[in-house]
C-alpha atoms as a PDB file:
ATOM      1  CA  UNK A   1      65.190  80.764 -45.828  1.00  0.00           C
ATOM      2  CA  UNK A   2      65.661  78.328 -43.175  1.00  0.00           C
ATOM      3  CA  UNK A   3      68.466  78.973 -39.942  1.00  0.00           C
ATOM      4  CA  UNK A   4      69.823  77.570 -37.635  1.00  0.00           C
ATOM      5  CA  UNK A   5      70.926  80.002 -35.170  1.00  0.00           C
ATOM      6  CA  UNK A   6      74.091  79.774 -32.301  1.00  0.00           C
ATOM      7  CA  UNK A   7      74.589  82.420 -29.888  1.00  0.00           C
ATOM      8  CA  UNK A   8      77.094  82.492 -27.092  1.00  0.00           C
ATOM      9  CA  UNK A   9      77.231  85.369 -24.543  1.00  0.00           C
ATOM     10  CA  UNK A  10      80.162  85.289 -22.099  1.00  0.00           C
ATOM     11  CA  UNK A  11      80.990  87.282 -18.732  1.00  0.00           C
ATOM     12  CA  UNK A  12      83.669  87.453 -16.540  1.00  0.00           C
ATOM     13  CA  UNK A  13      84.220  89.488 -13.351  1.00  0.00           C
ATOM     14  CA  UNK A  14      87.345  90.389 -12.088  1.00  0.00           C
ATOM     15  CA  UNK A  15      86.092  89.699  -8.811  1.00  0.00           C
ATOM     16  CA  UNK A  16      82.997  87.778  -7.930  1.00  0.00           C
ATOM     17  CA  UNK A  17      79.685  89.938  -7.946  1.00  0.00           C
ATOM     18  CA  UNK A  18      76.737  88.986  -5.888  1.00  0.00           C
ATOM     19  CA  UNK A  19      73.493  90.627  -6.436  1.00  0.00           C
ATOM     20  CA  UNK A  20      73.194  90.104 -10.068  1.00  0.00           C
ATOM     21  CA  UNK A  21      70.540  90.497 -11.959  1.00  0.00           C
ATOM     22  CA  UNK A  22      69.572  90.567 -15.584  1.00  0.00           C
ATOM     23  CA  UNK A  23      66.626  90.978 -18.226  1.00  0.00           C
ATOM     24  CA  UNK A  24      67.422  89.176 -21.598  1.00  0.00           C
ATOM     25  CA  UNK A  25      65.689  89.558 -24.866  1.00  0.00           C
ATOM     26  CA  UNK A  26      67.680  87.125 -27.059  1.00  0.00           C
ATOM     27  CA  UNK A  27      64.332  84.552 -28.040  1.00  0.00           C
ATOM     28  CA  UNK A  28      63.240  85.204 -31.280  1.00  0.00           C
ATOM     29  CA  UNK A  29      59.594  84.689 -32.113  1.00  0.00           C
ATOM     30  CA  UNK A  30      57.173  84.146 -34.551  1.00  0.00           C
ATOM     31  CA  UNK A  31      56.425  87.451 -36.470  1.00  0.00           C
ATOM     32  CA  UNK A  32      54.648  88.549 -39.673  1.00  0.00           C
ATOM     33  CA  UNK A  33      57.769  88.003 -41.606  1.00  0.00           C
ATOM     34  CA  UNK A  34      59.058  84.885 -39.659  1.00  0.00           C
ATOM     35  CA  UNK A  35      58.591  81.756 -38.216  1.00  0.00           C
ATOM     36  CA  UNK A  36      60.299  79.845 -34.985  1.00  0.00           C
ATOM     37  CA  UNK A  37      60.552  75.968 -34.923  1.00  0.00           C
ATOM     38  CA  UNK A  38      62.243  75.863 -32.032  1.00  0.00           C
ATOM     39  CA  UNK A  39      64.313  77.813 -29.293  1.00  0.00           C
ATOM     40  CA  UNK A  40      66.544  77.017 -25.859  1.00  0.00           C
ATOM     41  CA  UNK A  41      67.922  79.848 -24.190  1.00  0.00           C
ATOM     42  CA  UNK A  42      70.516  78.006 -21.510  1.00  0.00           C
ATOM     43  CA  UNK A  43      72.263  80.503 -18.667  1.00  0.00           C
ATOM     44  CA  UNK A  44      75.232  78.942 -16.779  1.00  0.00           C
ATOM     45  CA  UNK A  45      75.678  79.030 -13.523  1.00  0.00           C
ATOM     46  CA  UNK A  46      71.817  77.975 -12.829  1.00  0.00           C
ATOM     47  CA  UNK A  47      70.038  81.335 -11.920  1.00  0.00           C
ATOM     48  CA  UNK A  48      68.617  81.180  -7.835  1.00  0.00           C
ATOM     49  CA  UNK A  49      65.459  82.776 -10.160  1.00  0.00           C
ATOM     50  CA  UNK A  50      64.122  82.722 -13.511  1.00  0.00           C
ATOM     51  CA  UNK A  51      60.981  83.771 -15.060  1.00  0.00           C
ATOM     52  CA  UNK A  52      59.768  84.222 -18.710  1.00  0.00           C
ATOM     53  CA  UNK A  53      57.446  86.809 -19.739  1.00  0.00           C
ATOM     54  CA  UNK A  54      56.291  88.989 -22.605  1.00  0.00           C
ATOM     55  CA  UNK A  55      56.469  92.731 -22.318  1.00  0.00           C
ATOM     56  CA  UNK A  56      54.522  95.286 -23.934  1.00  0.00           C
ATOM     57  CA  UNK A  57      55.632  94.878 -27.340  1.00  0.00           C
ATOM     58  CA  UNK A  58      55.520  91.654 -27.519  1.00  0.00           C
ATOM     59  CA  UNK A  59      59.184  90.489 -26.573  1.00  0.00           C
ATOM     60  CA  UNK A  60      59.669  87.717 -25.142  1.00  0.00           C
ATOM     61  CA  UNK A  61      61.510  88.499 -22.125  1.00  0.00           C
ATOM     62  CA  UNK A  62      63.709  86.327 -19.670  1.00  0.00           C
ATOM     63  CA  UNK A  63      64.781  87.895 -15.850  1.00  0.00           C
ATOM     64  CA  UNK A  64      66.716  85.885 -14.713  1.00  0.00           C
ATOM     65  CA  UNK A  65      69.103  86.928 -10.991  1.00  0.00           C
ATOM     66  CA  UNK A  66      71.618  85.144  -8.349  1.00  0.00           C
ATOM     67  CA  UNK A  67      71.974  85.383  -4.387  1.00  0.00           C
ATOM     68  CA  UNK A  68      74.946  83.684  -4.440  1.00  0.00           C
ATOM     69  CA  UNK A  69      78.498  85.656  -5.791  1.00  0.00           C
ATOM     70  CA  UNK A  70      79.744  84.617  -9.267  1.00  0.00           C
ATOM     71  CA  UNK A  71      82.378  85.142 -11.180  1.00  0.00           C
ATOM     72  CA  UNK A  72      81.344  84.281 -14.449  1.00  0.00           C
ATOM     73  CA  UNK A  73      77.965  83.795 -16.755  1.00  0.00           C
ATOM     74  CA  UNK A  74      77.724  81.791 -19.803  1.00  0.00           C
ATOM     75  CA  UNK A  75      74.287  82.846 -21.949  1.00  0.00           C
ATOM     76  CA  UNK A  76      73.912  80.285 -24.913  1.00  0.00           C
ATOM     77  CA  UNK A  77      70.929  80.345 -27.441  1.00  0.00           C
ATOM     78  CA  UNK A  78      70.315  77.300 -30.094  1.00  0.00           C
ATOM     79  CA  UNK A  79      66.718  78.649 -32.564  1.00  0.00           C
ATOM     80  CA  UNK A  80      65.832  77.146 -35.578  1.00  0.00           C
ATOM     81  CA  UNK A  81      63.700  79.930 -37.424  1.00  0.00           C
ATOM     82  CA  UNK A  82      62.499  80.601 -41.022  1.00  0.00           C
ATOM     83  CA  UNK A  83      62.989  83.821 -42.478  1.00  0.00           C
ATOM     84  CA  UNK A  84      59.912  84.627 -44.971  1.00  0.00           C
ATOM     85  CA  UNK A  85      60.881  86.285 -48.505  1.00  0.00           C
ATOM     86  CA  UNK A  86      60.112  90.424 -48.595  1.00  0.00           C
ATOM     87  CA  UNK A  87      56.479  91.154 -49.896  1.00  0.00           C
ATOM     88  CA  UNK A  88      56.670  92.722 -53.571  1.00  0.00           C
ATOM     89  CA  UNK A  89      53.894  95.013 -53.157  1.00  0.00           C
ATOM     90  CA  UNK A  90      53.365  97.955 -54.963  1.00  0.00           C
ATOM     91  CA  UNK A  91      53.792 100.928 -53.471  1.00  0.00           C
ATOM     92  CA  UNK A  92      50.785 102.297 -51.904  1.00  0.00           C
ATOM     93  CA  UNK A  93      51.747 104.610 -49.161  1.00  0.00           C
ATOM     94  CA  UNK A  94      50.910 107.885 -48.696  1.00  0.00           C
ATOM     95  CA  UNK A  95      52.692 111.091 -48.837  1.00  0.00           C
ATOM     96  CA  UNK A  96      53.423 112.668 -45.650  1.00  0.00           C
ATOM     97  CA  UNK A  97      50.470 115.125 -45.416  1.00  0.00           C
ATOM     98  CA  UNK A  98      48.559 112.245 -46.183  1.00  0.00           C
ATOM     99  CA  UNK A  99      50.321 109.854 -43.377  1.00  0.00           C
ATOM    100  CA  UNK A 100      49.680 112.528 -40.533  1.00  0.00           C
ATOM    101  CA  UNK A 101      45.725 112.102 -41.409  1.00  0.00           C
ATOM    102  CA  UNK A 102      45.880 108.269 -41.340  1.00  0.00           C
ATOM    103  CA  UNK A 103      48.051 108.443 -38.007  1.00  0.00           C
ATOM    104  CA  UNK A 104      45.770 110.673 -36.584  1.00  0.00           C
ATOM    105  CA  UNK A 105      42.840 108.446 -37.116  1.00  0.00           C
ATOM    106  CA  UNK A 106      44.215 105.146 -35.387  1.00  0.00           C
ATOM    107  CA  UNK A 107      42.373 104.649 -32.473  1.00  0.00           C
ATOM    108  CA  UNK A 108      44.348 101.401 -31.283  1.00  0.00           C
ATOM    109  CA  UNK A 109      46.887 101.806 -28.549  1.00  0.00           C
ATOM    110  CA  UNK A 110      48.093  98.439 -29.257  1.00  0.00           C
ATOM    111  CA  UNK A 111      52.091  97.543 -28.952  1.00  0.00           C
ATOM    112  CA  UNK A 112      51.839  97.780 -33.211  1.00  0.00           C
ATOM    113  CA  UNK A 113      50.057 101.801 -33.084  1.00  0.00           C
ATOM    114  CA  UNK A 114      52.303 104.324 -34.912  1.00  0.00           C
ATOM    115  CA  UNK A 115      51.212 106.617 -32.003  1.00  0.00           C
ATOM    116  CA  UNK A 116      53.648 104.878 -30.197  1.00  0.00           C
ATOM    117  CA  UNK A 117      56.948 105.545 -32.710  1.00  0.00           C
ATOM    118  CA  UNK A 118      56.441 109.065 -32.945  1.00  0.00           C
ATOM    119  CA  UNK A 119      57.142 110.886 -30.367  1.00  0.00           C
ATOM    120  CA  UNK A 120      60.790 111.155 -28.656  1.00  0.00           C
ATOM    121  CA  UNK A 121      61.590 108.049 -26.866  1.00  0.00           C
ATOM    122  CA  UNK A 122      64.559 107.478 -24.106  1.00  0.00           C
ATOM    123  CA  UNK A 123      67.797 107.396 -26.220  1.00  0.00           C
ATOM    124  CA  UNK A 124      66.333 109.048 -29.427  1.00  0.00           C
ATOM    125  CA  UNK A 125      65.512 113.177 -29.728  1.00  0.00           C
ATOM    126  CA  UNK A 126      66.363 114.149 -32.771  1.00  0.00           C
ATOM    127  CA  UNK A 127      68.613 117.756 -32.654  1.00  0.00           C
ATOM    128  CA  UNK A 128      68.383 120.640 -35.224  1.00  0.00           C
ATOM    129  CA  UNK A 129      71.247 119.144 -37.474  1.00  0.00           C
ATOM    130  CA  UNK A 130      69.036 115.537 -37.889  1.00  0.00           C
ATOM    131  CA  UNK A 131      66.125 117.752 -38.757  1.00  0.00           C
ATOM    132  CA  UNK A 132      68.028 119.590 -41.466  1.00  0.00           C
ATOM    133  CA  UNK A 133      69.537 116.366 -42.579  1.00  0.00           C
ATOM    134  CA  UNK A 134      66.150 114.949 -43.112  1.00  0.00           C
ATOM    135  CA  UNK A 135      64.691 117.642 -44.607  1.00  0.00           C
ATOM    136  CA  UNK A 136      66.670 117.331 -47.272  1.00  0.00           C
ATOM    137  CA  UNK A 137      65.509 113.988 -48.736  1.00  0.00           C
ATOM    138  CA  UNK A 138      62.045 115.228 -48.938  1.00  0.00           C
ATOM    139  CA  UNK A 139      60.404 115.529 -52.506  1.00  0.00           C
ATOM    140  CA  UNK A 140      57.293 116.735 -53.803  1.00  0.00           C
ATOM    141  CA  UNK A 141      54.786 114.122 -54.224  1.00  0.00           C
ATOM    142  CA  UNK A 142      57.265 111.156 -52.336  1.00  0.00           C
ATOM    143  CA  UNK A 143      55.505 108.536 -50.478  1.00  0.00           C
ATOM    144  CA  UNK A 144      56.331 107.163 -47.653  1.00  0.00           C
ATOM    145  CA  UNK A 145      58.143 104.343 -48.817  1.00  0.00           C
ATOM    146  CA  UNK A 146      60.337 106.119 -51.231  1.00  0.00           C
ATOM    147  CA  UNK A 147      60.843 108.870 -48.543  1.00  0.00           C
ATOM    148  CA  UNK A 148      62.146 105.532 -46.243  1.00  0.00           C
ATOM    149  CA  UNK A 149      64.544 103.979 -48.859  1.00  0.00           C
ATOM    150  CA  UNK A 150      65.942 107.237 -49.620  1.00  0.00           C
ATOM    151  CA  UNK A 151      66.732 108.578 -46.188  1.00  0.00           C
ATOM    152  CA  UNK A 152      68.092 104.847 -45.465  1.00  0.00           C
ATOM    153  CA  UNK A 153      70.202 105.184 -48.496  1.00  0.00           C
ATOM    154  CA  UNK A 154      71.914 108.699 -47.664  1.00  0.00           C
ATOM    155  CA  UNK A 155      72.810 107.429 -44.272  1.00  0.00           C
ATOM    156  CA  UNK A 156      74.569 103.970 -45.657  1.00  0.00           C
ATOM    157  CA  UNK A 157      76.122 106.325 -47.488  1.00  0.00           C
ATOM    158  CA  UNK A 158      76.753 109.479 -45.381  1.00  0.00           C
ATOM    159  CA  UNK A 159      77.950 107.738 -42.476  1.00  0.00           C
ATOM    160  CA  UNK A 160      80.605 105.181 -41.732  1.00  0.00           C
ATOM    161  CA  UNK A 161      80.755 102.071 -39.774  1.00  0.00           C
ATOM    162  CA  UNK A 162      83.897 102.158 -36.904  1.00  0.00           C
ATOM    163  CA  UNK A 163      83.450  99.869 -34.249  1.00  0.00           C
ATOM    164  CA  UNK A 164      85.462 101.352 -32.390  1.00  0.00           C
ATOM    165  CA  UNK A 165      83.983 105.255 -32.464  1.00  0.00           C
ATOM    166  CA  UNK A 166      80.984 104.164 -30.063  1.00  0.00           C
ATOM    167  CA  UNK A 167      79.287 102.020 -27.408  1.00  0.00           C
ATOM    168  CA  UNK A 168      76.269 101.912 -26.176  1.00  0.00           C
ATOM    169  CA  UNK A 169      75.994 104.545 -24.242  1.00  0.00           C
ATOM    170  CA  UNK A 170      77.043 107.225 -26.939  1.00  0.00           C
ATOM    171  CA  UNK A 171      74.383 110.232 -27.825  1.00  0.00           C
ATOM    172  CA  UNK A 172      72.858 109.990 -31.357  1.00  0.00           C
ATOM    173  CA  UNK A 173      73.472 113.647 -31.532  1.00  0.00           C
ATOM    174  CA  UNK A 174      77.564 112.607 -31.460  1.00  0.00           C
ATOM    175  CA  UNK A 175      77.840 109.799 -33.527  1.00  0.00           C
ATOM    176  CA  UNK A 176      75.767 111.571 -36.232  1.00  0.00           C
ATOM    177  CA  UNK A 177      78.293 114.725 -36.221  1.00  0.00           C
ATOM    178  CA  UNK A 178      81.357 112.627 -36.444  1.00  0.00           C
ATOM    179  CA  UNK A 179      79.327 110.505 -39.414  1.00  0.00           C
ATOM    180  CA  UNK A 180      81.127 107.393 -37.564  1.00  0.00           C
ATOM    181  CA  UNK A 181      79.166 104.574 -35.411  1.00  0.00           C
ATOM    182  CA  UNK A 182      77.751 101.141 -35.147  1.00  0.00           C
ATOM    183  CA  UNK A 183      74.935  99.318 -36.556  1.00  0.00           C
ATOM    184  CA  UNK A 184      72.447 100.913 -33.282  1.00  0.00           C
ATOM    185  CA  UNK A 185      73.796 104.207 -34.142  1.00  0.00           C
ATOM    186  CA  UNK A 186      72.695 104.370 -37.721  1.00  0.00           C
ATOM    187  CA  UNK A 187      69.264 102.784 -36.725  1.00  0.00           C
ATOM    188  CA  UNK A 188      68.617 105.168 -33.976  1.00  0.00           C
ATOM    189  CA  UNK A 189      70.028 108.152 -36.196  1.00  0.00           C
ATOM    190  CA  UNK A 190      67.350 107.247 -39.183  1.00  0.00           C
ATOM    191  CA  UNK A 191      64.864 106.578 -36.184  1.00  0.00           C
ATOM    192  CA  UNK A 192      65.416 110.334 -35.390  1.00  0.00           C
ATOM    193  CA  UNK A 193      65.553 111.709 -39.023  1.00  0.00           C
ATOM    194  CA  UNK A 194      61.982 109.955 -39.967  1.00  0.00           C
ATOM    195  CA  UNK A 195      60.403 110.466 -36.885  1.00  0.00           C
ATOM    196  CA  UNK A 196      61.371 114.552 -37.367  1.00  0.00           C
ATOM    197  CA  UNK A 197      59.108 114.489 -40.467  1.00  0.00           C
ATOM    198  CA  UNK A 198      56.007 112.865 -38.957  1.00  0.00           C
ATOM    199  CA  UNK A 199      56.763 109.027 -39.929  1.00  0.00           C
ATOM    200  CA  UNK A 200      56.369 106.510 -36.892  1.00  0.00           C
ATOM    201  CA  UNK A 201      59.962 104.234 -37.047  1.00  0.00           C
ATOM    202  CA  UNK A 202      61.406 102.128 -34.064  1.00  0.00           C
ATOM    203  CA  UNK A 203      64.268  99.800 -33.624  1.00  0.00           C
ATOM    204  CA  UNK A 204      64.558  96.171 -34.208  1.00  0.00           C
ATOM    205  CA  UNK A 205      67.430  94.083 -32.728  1.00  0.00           C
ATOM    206  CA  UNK A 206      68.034  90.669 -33.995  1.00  0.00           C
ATOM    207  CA  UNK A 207      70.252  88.167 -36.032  1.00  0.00           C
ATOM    208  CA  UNK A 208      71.962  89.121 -39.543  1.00  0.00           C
ATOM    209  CA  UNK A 209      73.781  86.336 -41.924  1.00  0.00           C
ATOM    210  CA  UNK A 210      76.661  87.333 -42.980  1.00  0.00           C
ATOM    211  CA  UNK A 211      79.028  85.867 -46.366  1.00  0.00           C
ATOM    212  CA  UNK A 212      82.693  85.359 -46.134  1.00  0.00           C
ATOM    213  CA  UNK A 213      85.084  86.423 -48.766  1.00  0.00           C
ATOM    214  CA  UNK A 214      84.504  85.083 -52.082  1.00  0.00           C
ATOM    215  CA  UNK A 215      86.245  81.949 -52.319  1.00  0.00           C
ATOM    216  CA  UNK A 216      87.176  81.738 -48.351  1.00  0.00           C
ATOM    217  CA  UNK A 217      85.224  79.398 -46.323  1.00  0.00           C
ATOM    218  CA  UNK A 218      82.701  80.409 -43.854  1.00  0.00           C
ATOM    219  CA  UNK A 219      84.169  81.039 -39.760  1.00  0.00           C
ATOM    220  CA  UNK A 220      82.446  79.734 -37.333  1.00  0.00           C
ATOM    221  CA  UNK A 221      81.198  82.742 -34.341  1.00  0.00           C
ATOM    222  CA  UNK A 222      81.326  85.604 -36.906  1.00  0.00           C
ATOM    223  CA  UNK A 223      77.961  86.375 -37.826  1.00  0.00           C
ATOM    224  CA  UNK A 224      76.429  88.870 -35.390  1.00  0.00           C
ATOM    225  CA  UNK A 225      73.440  90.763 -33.761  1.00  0.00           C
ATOM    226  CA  UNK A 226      72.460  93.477 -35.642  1.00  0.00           C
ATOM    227  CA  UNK A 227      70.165  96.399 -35.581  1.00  0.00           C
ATOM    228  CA  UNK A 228      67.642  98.330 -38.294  1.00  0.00           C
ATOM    229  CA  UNK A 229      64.409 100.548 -38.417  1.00  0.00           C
ATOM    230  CA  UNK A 230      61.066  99.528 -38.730  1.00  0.00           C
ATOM    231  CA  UNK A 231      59.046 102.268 -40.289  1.00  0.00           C
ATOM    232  CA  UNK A 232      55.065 102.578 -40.620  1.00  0.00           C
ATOM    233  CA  UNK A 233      53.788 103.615 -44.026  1.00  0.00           C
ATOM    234  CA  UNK A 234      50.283 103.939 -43.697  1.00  0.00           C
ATOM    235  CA  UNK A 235      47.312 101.829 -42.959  1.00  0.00           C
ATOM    236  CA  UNK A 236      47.255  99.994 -46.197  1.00  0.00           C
ATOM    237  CA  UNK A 237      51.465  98.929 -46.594  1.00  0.00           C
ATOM    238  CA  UNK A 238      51.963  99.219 -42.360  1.00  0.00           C
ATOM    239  CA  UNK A 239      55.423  98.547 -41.141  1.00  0.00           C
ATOM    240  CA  UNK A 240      58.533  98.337 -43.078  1.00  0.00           C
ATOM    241  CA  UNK A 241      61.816  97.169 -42.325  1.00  0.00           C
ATOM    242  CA  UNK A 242      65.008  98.739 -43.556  1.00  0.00           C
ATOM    243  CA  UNK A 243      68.713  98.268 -42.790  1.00  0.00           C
ATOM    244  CA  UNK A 244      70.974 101.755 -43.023  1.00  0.00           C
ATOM    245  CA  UNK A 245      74.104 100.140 -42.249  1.00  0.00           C
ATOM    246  CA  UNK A 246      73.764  98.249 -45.036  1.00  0.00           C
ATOM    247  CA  UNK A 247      71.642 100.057 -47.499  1.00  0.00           C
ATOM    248  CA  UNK A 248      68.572  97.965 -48.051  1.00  0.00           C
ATOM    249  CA  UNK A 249      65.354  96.635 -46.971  1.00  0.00           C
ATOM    250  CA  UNK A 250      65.190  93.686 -44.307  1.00  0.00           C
ATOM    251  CA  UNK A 251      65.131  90.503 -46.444  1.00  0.00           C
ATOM    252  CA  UNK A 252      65.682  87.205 -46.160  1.00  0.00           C
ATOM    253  CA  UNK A 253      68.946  87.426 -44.263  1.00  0.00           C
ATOM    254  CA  UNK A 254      67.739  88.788 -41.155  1.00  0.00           C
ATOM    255  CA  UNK A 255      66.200  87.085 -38.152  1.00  0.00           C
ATOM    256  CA  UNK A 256      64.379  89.505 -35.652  1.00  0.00           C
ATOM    257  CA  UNK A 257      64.282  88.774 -31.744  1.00  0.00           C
ATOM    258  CA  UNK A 258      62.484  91.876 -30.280  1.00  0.00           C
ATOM    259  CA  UNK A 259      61.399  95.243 -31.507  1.00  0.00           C
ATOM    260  CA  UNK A 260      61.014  99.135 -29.779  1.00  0.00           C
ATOM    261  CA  UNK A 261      61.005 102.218 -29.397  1.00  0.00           C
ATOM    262  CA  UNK A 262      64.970 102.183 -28.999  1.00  0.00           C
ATOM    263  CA  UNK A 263      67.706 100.633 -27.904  1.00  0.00           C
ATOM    264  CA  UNK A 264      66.273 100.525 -24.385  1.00  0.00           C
ATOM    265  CA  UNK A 265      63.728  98.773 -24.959  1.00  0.00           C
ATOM    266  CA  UNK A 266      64.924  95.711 -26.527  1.00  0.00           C
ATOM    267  CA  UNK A 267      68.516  95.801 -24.995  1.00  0.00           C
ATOM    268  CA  UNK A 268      69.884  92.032 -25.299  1.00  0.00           C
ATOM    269  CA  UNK A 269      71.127  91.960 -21.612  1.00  0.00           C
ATOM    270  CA  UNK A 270      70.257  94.900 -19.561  1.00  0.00           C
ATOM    271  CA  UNK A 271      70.515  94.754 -15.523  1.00  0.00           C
ATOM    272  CA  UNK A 272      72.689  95.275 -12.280  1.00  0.00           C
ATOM    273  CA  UNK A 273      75.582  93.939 -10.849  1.00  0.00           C
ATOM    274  CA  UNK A 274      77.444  94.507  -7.419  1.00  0.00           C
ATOM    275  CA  UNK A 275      80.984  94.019  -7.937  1.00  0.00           C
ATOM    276  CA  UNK A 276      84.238  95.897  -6.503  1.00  0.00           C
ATOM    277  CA  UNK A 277      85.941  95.112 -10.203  1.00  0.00           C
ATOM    278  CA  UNK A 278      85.546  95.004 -13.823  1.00  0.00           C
ATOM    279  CA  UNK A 279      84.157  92.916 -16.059  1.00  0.00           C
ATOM    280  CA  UNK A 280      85.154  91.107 -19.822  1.00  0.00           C
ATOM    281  CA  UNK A 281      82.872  89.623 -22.172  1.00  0.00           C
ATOM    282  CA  UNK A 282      82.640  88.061 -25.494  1.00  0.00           C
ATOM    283  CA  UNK A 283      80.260  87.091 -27.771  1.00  0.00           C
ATOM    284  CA  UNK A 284      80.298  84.826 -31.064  1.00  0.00           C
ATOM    285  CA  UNK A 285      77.258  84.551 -33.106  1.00  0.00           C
ATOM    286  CA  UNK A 286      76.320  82.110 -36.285  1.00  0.00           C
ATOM    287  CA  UNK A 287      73.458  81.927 -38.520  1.00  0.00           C
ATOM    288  CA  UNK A 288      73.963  78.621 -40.560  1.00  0.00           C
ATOM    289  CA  UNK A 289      71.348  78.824 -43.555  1.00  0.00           C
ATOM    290  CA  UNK A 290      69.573  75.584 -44.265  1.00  0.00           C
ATOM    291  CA  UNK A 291      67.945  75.689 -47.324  1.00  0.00           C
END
């Protein structure tokens, strides 16, 4: 499926800030599962500096910073991208005793090595309770895969979506007791739960279509950003994508932009500001499908 893809980021301070400075990740790339005809990433006022970059992972990664005060910054994306169909592969993934000896013999480092997805990362430990959790979904004889849709699953269904019960700064460990949270908690919550039972799994921010009511016309700025897991399942399948907010695997309708270890990593706008005030913002998204 084709896109066409609108983003508009919008800040105001209460009272001008000088020193600002910012790293964006809002590009999306080409990818195994997608392809980008085109991209403009435009930033109003005109940074004093700007420089493009790819970091570890292979985001593509904007800094961008102002000597000057400001008082307001306008971040506007236009991408044209194509979203490949999912792979209907068999299922050929290991169980997880099986897993740990094909993790165990990858000897590449590279930003795609499960040895990097494993371990705890910044915003993600997983506590007792997430162990227990997950070790609940596990079956004799499951593979991988089915161990990955089924965990997914229990969270779409275990947990509720309430934009208003976190932000980004909340711990995993308290939006998964209150079963409440947004689309980065329930990513970084399954992140924890398969990464407690041995199977690599990072984050991946990007761009979901959404449908209006049936029989109500589409509104323009209310698709969104999104978030969902990207789980490795051996040497033969390799990385997976699956969405627990919504219950199923990444299809057609999602566009990535940058992939992690968490949150931190692939944070849309992350940076400082000196300001004596506060600060609004607003965002509207759209992902117009093309054919």
């Amino acid at each position: 499926m084709l896109y066409d893809i609108k983003l508009v980021i919008d800040y105001s301070y209460h009272s001008a800030s000088d020193h600002v400075r910012n790293v964006l990740r809002l590009l999306p790339s080409d990818g195994p599962n997608q392809r980008v005809l085109s991209r403009m990433l435009t930033i109003a006022p005109a940074p004093d500096e700007r420089r493009d970059s790819v970091d570890f992972f292979g985001n593509d990664m904007t800094s961008i910073a102002w000597h000057e005060p400001i008082d307001q910054i306008t971040l506007r994306l236009r991408a044209k991208a194509e979203r490949l169909p999912l792979r209907k592969a068999p299922d050929t993934s290991p169980d997880l005793e099986d897993l740990a000896a094909e993790i165990d013999d990858v000897q590449d480092l590279g930003p795609l090595s499960p040895q990097h997805f494993l371990p705890p990362s910044p915003l993600i430990t997983p506590n007792a309770d997430m162990i227990a959790y997950a070790r609940e979904y596990l079956a004799e004889g499951q593979t991988c895969l089915a161990l990955v849709k089924t965990l997914g699953h229990a969270l779409y269904k275990d947990m509720k979506y309430d934009a208003e019960a976190t932000d980004v700064n909340t711990p995993i460990a308290e939006a998964f007791e209150n079963r409440h949270g947004v689309c980065q908690d329930f990513a970084q919550i399954m992140i924890a739960c398969l990464r407690s039972l041995g199977v690599p799994s990072g984050y991946v921010s990007g761009f979901l279509r959404t449908y209006p009511p049936e029989g109500q016309p589409r509104l323009e700025g209310v698709d969104a950003m999104h978030a969902w897991v990207s789980a490795w399942c051996g040497e033969e399948l390799g990385w997976v994508e699956y969405d627990p907010t919504n219950g199923q695997f990444a299809g057609e309708d999602y566009i990535t932009v940058a992939h992690g270890r968490d949150y931190s990593d692939v944070a849309p706008v992350k940076g400082a500001i000196r300001t004596a005030g506060g600060q609004d913002s607003h965002q509207a998204v759209d992902v117009i499908p093309l054919g």
